[in-house]
PDB file of N, CA and C in Angstrom:
ATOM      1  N   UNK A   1    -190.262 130.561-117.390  1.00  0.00           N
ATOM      2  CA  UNK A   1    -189.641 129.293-117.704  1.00  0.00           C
ATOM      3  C   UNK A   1    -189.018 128.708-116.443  1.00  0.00           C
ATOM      4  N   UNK A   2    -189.294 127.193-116.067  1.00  0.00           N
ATOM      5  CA  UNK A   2    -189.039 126.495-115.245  1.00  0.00           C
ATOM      6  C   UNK A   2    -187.467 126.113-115.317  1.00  0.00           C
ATOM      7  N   UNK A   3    -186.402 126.277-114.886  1.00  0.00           N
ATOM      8  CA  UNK A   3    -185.113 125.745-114.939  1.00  0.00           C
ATOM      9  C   UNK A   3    -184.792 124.375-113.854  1.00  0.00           C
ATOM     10  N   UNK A   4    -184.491 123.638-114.813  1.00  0.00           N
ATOM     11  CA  UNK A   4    -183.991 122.395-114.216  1.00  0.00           C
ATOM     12  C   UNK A   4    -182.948 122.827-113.054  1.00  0.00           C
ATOM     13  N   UNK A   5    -182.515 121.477-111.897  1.00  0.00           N
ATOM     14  CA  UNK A   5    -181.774 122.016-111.283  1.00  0.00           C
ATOM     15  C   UNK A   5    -180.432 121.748-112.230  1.00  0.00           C
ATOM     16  N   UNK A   6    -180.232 121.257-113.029  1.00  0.00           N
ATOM     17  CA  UNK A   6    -178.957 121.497-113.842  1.00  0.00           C
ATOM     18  C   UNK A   6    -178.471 122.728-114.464  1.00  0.00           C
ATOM     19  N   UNK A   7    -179.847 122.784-115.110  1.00  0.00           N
ATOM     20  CA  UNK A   7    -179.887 124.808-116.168  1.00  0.00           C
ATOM     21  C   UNK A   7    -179.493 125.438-114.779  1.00  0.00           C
ATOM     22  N   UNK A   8    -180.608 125.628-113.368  1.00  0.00           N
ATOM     23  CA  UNK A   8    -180.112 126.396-112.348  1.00  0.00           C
ATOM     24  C   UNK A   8    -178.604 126.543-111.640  1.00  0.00           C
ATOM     25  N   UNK A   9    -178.019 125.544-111.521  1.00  0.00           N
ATOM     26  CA  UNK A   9    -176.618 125.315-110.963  1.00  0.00           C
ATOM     27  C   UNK A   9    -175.904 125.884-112.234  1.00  0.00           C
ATOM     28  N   UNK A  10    -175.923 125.323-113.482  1.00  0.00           N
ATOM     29  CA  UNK A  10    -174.975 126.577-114.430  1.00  0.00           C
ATOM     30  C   UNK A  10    -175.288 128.228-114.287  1.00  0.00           C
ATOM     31  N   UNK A  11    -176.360 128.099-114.482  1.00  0.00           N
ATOM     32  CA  UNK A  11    -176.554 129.952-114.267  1.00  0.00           C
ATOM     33  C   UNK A  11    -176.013 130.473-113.153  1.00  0.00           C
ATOM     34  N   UNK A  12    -176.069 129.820-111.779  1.00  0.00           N
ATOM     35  CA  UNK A  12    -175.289 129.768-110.303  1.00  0.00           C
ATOM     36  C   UNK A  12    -173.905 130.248-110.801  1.00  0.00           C
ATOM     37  N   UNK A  13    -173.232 129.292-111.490  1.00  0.00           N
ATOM     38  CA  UNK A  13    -171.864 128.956-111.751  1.00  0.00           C
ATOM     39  C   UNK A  13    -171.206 130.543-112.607  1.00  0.00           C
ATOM     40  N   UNK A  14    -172.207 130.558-113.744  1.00  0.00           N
ATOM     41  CA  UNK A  14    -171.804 131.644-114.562  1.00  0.00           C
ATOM     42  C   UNK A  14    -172.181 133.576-113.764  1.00  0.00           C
ATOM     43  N   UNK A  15    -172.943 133.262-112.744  1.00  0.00           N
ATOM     44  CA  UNK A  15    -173.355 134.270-112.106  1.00  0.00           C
ATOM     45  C   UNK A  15    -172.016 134.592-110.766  1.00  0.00           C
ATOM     46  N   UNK A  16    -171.591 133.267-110.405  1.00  0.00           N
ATOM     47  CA  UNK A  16    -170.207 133.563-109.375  1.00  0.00           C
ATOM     48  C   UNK A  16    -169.416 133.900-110.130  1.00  0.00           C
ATOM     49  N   UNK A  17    -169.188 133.546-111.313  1.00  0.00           N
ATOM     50  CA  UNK A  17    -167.841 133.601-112.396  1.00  0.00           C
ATOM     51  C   UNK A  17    -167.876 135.550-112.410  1.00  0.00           C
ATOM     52  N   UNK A  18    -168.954 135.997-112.827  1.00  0.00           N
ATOM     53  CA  UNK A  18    -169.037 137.584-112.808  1.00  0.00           C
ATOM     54  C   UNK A  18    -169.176 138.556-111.898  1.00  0.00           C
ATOM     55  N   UNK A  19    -169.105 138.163-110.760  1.00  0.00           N
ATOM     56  CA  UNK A  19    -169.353 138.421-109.762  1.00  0.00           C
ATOM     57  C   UNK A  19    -167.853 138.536-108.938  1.00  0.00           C
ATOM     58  N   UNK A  20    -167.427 139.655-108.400  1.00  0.00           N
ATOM     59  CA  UNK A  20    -166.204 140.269-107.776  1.00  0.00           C
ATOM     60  C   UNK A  20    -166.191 139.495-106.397  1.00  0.00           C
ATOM     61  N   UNK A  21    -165.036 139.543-105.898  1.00  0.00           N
ATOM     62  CA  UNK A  21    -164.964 139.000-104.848  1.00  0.00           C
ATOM     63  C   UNK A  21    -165.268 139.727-103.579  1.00  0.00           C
ATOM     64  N   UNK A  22    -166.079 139.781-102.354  1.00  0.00           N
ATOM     65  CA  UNK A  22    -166.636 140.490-101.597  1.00  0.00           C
ATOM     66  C   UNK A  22    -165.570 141.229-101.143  1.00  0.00           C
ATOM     67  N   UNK A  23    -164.190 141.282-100.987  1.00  0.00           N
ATOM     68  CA  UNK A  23    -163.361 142.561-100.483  1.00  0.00           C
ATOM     69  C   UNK A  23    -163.241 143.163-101.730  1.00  0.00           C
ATOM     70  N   UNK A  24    -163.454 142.853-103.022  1.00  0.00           N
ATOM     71  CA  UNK A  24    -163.227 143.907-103.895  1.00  0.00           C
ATOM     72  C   UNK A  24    -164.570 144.986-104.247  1.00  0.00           C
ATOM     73  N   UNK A  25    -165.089 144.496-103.584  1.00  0.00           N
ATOM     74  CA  UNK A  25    -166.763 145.466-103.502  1.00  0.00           C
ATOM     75  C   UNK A  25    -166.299 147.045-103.588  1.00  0.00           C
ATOM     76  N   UNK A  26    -165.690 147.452-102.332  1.00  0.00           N
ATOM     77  CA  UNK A  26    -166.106 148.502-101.982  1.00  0.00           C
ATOM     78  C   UNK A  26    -164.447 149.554-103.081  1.00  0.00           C
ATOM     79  N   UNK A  27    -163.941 148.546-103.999  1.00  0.00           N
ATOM     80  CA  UNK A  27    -163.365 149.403-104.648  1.00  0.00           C
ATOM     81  C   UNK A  27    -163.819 149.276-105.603  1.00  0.00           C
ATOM     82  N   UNK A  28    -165.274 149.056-105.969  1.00  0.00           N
ATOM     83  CA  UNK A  28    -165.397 149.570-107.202  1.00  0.00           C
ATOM     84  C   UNK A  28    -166.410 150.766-107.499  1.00  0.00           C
ATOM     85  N   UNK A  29    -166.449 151.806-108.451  1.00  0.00           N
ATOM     86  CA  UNK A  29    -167.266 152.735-108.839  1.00  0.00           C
ATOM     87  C   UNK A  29    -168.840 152.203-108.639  1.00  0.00           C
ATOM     88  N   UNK A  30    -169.365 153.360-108.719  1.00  0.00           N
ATOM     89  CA  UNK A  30    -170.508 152.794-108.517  1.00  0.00           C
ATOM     90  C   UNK A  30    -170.744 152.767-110.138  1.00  0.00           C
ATOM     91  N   UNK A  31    -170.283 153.042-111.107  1.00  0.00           N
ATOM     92  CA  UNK A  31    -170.502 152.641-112.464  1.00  0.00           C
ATOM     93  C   UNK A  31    -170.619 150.776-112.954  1.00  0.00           C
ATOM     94  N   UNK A  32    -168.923 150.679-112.218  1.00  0.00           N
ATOM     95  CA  UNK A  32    -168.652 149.071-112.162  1.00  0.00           C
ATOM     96  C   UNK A  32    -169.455 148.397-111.641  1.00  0.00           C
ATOM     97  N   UNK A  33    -170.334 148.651-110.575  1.00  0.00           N
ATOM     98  CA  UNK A  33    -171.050 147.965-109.508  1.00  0.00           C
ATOM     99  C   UNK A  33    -171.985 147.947-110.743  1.00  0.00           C
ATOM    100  N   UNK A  34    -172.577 148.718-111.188  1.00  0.00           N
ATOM    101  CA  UNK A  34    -174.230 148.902-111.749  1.00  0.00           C
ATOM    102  C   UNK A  34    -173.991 148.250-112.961  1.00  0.00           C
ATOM    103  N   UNK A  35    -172.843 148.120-113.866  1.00  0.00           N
ATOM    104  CA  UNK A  35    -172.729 147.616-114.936  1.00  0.00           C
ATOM    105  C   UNK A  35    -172.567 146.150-114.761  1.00  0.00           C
ATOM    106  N   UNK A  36    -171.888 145.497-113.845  1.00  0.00           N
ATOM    107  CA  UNK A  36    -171.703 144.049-113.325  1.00  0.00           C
ATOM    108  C   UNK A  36    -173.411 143.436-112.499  1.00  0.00           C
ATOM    109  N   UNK A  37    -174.081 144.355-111.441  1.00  0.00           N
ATOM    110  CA  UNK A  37    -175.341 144.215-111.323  1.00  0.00           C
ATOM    111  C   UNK A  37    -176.475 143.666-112.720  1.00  0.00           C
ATOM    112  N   UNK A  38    -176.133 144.562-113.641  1.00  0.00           N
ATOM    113  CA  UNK A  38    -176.977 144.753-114.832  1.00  0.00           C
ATOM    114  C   UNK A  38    -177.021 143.579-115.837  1.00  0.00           C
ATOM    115  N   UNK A  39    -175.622 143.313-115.888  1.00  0.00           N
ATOM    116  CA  UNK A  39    -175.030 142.343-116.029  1.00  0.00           C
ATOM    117  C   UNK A  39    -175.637 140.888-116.227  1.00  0.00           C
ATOM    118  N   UNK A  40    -175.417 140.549-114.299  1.00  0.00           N
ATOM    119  CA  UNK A  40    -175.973 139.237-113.924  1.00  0.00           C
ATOM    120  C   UNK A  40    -177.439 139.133-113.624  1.00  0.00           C
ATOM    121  N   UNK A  41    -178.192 140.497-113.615  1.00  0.00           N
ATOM    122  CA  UNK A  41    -179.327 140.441-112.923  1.00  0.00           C
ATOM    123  C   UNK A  41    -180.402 139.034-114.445  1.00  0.00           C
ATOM    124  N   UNK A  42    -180.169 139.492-115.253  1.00  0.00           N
ATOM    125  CA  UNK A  42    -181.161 138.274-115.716  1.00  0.00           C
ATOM    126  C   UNK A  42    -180.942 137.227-115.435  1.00  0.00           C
ATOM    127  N   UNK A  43    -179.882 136.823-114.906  1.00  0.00           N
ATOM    128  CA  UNK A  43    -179.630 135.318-114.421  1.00  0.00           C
ATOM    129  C   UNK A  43    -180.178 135.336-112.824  1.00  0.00           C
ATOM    130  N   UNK A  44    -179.921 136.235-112.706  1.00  0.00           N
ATOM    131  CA  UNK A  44    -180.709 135.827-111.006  1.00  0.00           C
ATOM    132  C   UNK A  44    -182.033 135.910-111.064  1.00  0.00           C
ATOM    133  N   UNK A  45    -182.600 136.556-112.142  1.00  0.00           N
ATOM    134  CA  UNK A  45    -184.298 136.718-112.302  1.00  0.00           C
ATOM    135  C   UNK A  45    -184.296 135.118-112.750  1.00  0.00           C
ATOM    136  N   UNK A  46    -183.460 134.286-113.753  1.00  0.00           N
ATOM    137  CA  UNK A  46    -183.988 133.240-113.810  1.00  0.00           C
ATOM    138  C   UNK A  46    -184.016 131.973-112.932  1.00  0.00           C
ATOM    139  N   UNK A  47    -183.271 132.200-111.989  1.00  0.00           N
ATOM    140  CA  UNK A  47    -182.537 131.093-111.148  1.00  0.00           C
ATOM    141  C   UNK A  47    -183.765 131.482-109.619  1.00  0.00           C
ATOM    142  N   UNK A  48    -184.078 132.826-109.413  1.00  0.00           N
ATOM    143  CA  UNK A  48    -185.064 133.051-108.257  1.00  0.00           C
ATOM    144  C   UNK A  48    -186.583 131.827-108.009  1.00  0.00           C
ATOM    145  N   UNK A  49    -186.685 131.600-109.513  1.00  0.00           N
ATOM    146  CA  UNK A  49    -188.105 130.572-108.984  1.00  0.00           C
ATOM    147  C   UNK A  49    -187.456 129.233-108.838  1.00  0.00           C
ATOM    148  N   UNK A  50    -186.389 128.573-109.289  1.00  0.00           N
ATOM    149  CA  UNK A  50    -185.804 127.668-108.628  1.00  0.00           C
ATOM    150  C   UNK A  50    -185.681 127.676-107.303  1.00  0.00           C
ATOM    151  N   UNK A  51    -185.083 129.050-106.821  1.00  0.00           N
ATOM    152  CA  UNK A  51    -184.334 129.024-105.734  1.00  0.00           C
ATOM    153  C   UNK A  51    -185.866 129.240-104.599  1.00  0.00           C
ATOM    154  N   UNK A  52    -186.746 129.632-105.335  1.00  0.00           N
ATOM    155  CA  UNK A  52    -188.026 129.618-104.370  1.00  0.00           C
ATOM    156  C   UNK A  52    -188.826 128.110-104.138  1.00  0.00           C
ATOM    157  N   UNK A  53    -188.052 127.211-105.093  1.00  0.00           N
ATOM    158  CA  UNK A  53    -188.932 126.017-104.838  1.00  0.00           C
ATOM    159  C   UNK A  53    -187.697 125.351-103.427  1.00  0.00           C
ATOM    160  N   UNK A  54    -186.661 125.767-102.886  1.00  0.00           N
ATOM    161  CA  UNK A  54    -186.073 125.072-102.104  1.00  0.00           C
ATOM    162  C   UNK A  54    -187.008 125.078-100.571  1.00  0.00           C
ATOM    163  N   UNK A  55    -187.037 123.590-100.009  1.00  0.00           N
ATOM    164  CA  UNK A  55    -188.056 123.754 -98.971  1.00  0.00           C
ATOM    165  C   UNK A  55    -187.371 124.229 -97.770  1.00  0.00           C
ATOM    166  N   UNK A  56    -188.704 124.961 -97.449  1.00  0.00           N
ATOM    167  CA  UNK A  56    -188.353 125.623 -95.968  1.00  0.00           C
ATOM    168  C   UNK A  56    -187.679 127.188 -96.412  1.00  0.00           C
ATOM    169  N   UNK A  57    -187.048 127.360 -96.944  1.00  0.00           N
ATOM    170  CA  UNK A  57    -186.053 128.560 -96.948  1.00  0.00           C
ATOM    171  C   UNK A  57    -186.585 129.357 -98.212  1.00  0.00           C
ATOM    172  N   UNK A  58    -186.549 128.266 -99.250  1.00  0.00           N
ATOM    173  CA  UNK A  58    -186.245 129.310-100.606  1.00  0.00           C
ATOM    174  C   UNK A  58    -187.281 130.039-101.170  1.00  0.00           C
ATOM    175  N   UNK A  59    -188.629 130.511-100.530  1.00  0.00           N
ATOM    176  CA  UNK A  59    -189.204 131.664-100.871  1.00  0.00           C
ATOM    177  C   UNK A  59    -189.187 132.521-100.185  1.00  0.00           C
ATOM    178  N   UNK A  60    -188.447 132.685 -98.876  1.00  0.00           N
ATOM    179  CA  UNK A  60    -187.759 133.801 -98.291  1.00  0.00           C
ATOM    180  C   UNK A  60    -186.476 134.562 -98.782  1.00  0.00           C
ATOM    181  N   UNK A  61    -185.667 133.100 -98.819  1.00  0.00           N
ATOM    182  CA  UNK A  61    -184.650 133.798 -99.772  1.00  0.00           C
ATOM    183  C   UNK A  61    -184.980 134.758-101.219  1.00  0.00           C
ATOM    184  N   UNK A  62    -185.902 133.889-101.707  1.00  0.00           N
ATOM    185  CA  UNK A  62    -186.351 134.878-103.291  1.00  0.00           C
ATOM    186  C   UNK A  62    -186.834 136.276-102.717  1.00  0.00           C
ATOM    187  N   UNK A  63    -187.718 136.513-101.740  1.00  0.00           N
ATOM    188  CA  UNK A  63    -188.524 137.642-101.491  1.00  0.00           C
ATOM    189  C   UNK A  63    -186.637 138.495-101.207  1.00  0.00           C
ATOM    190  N   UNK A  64    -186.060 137.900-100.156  1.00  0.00           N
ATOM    191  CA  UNK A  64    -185.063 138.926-100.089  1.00  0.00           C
ATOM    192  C   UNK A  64    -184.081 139.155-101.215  1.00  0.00           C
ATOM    193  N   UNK A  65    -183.755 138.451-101.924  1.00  0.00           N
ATOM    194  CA  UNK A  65    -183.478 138.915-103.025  1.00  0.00           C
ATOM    195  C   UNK A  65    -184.084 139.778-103.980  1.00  0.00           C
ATOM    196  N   UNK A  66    -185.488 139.575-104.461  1.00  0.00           N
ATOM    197  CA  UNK A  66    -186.334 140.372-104.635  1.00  0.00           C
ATOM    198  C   UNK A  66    -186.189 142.342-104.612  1.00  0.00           C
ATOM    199  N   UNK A  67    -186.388 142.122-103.043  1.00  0.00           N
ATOM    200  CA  UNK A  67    -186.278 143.550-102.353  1.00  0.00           C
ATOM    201  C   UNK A  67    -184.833 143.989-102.605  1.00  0.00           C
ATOM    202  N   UNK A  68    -183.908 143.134-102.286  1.00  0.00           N
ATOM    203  CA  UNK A  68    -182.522 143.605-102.504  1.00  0.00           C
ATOM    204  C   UNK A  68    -182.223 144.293-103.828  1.00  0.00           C
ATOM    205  N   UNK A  69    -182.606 143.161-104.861  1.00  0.00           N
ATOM    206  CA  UNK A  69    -182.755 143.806-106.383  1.00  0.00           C
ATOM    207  C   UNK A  69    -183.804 144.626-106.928  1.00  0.00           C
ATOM    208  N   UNK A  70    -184.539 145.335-106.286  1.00  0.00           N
ATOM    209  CA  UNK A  70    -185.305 146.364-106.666  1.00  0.00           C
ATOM    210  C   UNK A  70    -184.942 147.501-106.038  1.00  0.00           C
ATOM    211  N   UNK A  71    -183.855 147.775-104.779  1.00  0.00           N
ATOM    212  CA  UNK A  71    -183.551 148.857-104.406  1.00  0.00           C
ATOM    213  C   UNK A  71    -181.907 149.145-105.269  1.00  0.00           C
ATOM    214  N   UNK A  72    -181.327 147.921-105.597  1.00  0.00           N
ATOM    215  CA  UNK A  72    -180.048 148.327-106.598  1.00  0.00           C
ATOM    216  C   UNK A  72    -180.747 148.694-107.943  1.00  0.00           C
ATOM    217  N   UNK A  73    -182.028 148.357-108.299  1.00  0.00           N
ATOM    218  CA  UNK A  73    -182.835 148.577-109.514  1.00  0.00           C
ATOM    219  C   UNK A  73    -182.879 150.449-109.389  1.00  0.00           C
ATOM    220  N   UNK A  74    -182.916 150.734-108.392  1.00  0.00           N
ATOM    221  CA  UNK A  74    -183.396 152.555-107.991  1.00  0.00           C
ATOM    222  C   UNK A  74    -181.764 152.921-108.168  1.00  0.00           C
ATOM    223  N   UNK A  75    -180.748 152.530-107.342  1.00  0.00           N
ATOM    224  CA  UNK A  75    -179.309 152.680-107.430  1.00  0.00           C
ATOM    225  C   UNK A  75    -178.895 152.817-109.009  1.00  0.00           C
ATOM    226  N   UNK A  76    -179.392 151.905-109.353  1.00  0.00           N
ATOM    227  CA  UNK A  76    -178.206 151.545-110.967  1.00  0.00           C
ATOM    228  C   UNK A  76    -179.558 152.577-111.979  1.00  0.00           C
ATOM    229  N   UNK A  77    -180.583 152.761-111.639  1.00  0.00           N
ATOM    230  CA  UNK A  77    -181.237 153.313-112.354  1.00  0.00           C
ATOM    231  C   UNK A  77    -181.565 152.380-113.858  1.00  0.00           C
ATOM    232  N   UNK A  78    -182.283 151.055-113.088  1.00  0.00           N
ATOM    233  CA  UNK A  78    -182.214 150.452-114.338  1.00  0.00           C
ATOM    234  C   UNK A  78    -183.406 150.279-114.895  1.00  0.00           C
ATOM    235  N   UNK A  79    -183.527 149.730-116.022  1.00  0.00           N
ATOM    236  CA  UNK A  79    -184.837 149.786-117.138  1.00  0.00           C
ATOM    237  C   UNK A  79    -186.033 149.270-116.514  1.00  0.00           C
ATOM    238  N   UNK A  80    -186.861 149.615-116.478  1.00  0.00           N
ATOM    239  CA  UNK A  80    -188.359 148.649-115.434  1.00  0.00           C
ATOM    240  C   UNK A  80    -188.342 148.917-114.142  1.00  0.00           C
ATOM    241  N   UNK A  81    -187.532 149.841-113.538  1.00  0.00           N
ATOM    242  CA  UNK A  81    -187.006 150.041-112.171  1.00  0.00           C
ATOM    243  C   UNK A  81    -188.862 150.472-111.544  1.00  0.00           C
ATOM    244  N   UNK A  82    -189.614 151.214-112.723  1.00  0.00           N
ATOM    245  CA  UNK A  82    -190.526 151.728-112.027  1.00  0.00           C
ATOM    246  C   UNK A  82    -190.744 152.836-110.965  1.00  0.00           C
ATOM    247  N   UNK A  83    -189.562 153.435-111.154  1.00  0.00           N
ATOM    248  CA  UNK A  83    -189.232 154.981-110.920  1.00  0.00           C
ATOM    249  C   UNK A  83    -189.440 155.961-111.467  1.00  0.00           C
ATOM    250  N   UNK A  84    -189.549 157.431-110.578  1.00  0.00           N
ATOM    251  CA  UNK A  84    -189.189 158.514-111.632  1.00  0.00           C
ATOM    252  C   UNK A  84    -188.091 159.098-111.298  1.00  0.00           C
ATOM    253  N   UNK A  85    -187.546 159.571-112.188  1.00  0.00           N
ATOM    254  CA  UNK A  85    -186.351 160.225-112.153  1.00  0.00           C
ATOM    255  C   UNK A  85    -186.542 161.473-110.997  1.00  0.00           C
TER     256      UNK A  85
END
């Protein structure tokens, strides 16, 4: 599904809203991390092909996001990760 840039900028909005503030990163468990990851990750799966139609940049940005969220996918041990234990 195609998201308007309106639908995209709310999901943006509701994805910063859950999202810790970068000095509070490194105090959290890695439970907290994976449960807040798990969390927002469907919103960033939906907001990535938006963010790949931005010119010049935004299918680099998606690929690195991408990679980023498939190695916290191995971290958090999450569903579809496509791992084995």
């Amino acid at each position: 599904m195609s998201l308007t840039e309106e639908e995209a900028i709310s999901e943006l909005s509701e994805i910063d809203a859950a999202l810790p503030e970068p000095s509070e990163i490194a105090g959290l468990s890695r439970q907290e991390a994976c449960e807040t990851y798990l969390r927002v990750k469907p919103k960033v799966e939906r907001v990535l092909g938006w963010i790949s139609k931005i010119p010049r940049y935004g299918s680099r940005i998606t690929k690195v996001m991408k990679v980023l969220m498939a190695m916290v996918d191995i971290t958090c041990d999450a569903p579809g990760n496509n791992c084995e234990s």
